[in-house]
PDB file of N, CA and C in Angstrom:
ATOM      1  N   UNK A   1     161.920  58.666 131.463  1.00  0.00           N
ATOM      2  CA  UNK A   1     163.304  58.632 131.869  1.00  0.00           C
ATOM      3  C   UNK A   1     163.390  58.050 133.293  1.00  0.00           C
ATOM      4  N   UNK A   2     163.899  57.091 133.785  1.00  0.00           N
ATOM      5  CA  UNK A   2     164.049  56.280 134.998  1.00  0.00           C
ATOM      6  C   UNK A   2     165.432  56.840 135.701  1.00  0.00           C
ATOM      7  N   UNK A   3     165.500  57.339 137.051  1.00  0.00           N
ATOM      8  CA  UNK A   3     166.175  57.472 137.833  1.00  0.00           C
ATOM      9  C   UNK A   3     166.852  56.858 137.756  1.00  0.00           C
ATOM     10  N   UNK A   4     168.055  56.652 138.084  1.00  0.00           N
ATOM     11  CA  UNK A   4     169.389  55.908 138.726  1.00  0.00           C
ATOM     12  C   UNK A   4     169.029  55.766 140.026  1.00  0.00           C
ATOM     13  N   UNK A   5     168.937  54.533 140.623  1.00  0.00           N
ATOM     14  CA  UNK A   5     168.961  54.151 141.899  1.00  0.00           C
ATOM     15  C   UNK A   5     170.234  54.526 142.867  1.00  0.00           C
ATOM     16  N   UNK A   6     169.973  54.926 144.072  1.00  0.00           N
ATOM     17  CA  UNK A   6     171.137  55.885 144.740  1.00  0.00           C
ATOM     18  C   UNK A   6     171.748  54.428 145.267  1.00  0.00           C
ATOM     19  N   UNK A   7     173.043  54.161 145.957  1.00  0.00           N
ATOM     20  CA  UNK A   7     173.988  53.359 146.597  1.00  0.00           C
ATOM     21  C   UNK A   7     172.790  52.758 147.580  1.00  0.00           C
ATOM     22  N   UNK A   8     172.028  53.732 148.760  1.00  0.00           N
ATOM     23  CA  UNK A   8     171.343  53.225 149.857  1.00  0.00           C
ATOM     24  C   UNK A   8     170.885  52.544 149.604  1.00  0.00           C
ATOM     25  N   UNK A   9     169.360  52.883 147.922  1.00  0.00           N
ATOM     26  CA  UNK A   9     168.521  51.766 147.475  1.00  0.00           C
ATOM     27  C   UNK A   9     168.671  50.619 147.055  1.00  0.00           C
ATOM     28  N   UNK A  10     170.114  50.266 146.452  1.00  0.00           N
ATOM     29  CA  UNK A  10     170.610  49.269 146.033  1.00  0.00           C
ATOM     30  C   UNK A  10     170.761  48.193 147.198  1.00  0.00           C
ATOM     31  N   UNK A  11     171.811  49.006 148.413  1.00  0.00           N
ATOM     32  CA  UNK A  11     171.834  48.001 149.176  1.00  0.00           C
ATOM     33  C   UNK A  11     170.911  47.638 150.126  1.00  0.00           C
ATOM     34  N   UNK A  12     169.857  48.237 150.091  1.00  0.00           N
ATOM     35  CA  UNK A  12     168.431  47.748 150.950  1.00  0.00           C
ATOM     36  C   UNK A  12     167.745  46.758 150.470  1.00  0.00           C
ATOM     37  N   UNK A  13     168.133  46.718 148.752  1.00  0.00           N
ATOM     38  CA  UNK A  13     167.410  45.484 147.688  1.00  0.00           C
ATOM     39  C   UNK A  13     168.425  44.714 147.880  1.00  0.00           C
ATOM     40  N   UNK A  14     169.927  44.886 148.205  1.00  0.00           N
ATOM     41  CA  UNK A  14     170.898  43.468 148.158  1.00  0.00           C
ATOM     42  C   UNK A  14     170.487  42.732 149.463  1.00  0.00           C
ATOM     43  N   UNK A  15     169.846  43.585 150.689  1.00  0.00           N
ATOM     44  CA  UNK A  15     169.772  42.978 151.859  1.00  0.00           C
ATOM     45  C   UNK A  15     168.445  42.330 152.045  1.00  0.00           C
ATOM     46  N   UNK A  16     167.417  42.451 151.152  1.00  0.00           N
ATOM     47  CA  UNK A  16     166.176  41.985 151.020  1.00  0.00           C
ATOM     48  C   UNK A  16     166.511  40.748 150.028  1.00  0.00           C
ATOM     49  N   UNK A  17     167.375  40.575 149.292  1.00  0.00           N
ATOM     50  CA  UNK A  17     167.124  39.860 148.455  1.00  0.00           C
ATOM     51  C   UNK A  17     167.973  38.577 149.210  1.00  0.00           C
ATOM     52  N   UNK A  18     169.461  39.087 150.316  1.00  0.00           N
ATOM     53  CA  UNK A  18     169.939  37.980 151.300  1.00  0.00           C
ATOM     54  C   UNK A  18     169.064  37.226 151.894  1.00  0.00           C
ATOM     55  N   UNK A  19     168.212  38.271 152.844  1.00  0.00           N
ATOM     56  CA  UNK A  19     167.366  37.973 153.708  1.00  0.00           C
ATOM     57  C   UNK A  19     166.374  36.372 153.051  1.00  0.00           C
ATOM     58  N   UNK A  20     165.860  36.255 152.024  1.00  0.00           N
ATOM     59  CA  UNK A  20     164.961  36.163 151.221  1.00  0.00           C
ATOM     60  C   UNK A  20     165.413  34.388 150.660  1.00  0.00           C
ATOM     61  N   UNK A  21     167.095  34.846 150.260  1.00  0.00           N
ATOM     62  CA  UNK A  21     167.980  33.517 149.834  1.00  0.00           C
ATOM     63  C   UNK A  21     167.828  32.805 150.951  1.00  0.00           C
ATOM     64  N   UNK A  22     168.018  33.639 152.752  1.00  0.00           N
ATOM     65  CA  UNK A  22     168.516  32.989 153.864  1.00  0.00           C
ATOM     66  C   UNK A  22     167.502  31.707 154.243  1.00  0.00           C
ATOM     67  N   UNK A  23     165.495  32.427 153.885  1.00  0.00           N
ATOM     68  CA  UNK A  23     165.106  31.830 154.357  1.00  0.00           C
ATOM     69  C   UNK A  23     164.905  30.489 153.685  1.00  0.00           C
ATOM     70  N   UNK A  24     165.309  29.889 152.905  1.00  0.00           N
ATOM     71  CA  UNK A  24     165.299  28.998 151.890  1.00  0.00           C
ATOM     72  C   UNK A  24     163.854  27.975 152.141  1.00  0.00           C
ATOM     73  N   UNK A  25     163.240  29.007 152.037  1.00  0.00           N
ATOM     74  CA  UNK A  25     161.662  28.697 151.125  1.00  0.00           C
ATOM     75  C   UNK A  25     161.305  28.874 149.814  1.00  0.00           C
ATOM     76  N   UNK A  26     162.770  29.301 149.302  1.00  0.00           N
ATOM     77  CA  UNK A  26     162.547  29.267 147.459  1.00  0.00           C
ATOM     78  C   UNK A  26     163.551  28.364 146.480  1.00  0.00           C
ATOM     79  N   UNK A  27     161.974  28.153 145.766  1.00  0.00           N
ATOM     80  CA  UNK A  27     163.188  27.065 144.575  1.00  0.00           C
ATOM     81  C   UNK A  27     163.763  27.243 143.679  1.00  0.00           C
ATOM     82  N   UNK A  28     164.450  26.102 143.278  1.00  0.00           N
ATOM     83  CA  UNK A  28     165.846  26.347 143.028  1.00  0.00           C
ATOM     84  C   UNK A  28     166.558  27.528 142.167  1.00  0.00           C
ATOM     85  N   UNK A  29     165.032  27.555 140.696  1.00  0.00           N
ATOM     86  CA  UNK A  29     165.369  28.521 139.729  1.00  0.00           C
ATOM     87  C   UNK A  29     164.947  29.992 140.211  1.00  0.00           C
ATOM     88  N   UNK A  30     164.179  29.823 141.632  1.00  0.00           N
ATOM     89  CA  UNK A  30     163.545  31.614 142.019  1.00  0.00           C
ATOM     90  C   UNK A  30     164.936  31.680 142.402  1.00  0.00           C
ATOM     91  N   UNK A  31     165.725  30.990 143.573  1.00  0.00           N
ATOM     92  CA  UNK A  31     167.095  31.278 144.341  1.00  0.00           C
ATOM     93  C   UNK A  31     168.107  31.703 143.233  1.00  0.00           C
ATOM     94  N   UNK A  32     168.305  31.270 142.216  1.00  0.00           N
ATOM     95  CA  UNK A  32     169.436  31.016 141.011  1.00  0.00           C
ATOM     96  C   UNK A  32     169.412  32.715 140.728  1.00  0.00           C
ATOM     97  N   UNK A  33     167.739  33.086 140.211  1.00  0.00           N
ATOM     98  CA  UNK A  33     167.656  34.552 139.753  1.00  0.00           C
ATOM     99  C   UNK A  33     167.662  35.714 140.726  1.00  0.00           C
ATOM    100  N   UNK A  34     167.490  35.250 142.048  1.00  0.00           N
ATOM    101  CA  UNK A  34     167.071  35.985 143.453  1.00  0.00           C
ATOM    102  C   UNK A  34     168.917  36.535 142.912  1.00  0.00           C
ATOM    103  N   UNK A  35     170.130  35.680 143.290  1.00  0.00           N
ATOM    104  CA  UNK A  35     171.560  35.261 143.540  1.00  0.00           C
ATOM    105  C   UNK A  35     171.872  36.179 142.520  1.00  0.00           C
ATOM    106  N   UNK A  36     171.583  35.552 141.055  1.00  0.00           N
ATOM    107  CA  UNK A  36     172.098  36.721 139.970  1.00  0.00           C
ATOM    108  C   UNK A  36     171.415  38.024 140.274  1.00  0.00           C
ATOM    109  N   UNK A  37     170.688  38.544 140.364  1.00  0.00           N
ATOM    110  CA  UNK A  37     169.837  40.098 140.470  1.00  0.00           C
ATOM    111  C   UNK A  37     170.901  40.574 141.766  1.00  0.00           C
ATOM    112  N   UNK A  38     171.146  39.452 142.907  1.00  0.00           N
ATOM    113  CA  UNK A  38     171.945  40.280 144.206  1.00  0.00           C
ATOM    114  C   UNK A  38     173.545  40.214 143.089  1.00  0.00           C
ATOM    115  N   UNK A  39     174.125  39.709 142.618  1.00  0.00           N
ATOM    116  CA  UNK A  39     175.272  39.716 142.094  1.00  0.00           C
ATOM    117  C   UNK A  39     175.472  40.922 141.628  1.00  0.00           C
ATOM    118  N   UNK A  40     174.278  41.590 140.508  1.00  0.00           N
ATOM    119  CA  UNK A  40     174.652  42.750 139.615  1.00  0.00           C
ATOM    120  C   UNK A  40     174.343  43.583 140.332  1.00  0.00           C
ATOM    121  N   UNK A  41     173.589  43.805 141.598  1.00  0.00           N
ATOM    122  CA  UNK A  41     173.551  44.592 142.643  1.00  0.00           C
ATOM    123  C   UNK A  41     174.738  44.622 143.216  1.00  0.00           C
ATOM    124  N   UNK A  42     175.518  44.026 143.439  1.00  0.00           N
ATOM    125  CA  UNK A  42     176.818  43.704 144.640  1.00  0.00           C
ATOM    126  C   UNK A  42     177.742  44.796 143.793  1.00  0.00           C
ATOM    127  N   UNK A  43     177.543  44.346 142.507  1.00  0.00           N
ATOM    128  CA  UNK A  43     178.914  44.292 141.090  1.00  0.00           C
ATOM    129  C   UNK A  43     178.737  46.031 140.921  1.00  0.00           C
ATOM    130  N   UNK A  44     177.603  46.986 140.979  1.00  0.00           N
ATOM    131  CA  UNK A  44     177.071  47.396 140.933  1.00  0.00           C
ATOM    132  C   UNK A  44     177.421  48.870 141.888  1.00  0.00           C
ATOM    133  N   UNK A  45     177.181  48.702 143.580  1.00  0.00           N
ATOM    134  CA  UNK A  45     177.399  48.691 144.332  1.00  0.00           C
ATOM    135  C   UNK A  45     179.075  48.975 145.216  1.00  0.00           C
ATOM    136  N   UNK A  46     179.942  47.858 144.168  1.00  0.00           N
ATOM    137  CA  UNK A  46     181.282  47.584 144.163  1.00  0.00           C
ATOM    138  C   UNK A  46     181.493  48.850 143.469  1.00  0.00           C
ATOM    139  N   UNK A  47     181.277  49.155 142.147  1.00  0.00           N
ATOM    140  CA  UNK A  47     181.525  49.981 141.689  1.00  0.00           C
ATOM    141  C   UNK A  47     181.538  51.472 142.114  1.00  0.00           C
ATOM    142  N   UNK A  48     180.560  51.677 142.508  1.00  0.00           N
ATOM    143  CA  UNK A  48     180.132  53.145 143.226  1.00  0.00           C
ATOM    144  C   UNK A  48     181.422  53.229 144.191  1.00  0.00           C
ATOM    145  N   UNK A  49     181.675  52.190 145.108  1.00  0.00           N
ATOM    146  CA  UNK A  49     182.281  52.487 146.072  1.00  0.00           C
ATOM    147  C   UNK A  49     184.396  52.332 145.961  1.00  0.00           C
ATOM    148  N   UNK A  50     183.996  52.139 144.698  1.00  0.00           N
ATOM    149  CA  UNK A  50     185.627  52.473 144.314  1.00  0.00           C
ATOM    150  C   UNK A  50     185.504  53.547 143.417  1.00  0.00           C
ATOM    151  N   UNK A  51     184.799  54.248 142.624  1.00  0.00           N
ATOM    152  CA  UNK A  51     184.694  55.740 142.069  1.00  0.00           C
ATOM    153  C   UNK A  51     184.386  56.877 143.282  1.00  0.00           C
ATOM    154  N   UNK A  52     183.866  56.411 144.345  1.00  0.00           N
ATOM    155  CA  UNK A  52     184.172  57.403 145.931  1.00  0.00           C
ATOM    156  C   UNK A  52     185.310  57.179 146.112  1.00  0.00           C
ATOM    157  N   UNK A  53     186.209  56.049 146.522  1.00  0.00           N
ATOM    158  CA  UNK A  53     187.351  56.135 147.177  1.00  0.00           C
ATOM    159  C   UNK A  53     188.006  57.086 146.038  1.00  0.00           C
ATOM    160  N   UNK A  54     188.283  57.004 144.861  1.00  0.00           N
ATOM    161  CA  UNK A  54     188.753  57.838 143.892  1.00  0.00           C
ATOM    162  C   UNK A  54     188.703  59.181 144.008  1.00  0.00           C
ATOM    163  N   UNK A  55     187.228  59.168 144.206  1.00  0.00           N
ATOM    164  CA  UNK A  55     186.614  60.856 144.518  1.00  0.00           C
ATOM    165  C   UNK A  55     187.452  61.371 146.036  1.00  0.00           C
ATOM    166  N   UNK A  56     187.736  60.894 146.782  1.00  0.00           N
ATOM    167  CA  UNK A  56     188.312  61.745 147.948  1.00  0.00           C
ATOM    168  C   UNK A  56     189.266  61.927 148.322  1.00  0.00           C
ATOM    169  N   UNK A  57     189.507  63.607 148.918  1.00  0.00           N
ATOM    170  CA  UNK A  57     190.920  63.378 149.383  1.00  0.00           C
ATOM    171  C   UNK A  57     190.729  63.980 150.498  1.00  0.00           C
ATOM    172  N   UNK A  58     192.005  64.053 151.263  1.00  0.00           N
ATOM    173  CA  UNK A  58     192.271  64.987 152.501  1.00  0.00           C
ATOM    174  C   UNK A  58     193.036  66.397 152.365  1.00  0.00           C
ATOM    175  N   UNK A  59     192.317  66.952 153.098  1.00  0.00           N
ATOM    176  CA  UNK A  59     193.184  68.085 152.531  1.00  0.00           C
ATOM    177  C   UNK A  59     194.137  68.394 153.572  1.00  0.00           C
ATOM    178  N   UNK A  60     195.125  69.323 153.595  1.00  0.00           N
ATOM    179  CA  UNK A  60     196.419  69.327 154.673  1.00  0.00           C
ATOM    180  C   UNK A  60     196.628  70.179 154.470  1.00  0.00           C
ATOM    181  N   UNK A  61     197.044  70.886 155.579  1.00  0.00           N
ATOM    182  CA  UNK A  61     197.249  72.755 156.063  1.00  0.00           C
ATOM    183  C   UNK A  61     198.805  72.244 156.257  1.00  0.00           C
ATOM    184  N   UNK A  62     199.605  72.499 155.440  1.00  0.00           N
ATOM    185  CA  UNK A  62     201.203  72.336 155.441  1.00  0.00           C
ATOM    186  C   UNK A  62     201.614  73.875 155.401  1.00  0.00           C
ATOM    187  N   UNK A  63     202.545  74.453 156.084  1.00  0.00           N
ATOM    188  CA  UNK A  63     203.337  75.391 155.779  1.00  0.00           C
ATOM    189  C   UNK A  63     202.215  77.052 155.331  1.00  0.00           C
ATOM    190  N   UNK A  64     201.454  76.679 156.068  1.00  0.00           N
ATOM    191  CA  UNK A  64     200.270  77.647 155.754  1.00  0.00           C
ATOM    192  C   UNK A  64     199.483  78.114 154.342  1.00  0.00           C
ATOM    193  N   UNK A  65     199.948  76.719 153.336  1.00  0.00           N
ATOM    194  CA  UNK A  65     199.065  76.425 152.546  1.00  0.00           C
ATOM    195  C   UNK A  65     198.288  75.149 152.387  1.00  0.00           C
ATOM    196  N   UNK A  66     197.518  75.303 151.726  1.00  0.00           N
ATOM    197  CA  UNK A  66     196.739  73.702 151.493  1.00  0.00           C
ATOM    198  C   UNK A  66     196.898  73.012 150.257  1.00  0.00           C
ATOM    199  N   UNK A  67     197.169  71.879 150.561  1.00  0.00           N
ATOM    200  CA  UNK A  67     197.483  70.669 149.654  1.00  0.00           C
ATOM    201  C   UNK A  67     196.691  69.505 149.444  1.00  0.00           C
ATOM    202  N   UNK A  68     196.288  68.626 148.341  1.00  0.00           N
ATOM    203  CA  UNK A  68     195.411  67.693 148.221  1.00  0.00           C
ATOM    204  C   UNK A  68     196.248  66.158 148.407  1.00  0.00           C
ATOM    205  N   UNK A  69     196.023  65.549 149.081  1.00  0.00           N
ATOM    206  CA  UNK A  69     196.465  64.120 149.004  1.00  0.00           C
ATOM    207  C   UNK A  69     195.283  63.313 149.186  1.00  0.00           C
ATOM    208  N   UNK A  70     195.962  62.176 148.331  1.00  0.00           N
ATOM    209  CA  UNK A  70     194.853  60.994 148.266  1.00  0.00           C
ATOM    210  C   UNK A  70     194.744  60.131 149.612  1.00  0.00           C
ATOM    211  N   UNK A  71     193.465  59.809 149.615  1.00  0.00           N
ATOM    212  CA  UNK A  71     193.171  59.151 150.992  1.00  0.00           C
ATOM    213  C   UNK A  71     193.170  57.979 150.972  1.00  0.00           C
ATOM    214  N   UNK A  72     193.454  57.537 151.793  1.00  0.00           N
ATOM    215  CA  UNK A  72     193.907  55.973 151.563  1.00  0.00           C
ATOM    216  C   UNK A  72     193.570  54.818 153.276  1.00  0.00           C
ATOM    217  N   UNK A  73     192.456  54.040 152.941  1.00  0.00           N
ATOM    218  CA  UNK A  73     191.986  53.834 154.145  1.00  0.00           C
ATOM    219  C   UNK A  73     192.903  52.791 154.899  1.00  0.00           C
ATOM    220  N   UNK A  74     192.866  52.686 156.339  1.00  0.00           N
ATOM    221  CA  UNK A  74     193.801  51.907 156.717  1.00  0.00           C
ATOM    222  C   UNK A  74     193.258  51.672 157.863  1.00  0.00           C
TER     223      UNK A  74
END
């Protein structure tokens, strides 16, 4: 059974795999698959971080109870 890779590990492999495109010492078809592998990482990545924004709220001490509202970055 294989772990799920956490958000951090992903983006340490999207930034190794930039790094890697940047130095363009690879050809054409290593760069093509380097690009797709960072894509489904990105796509990946994207995802996680709109099922968090989903996941959170603020909570608010109104009227000496507490209430949930959605958080909304700005």
């Amino acid at each position: 059974m294989s772990k799920e890779k956490g958000f951090e590990e992903m983006l340490d492999e999207l930034e190794t795999i930039v790094s890697a495109l940047e130095k363009d010492d690879l050809k054409l078809d290593d760069a093509i698959s380097k690009f797709t592998e960072g894509m489904k990482i990105a796509k990946v990545c994207n995802k996680k971080i709109e099922e968090a924004e989903k996941k959170i709220t603020i909570l608010i001490n109104e009227d000496g109870g507490i209430t949930e509202k959605d958080f909304t970055a700005e």
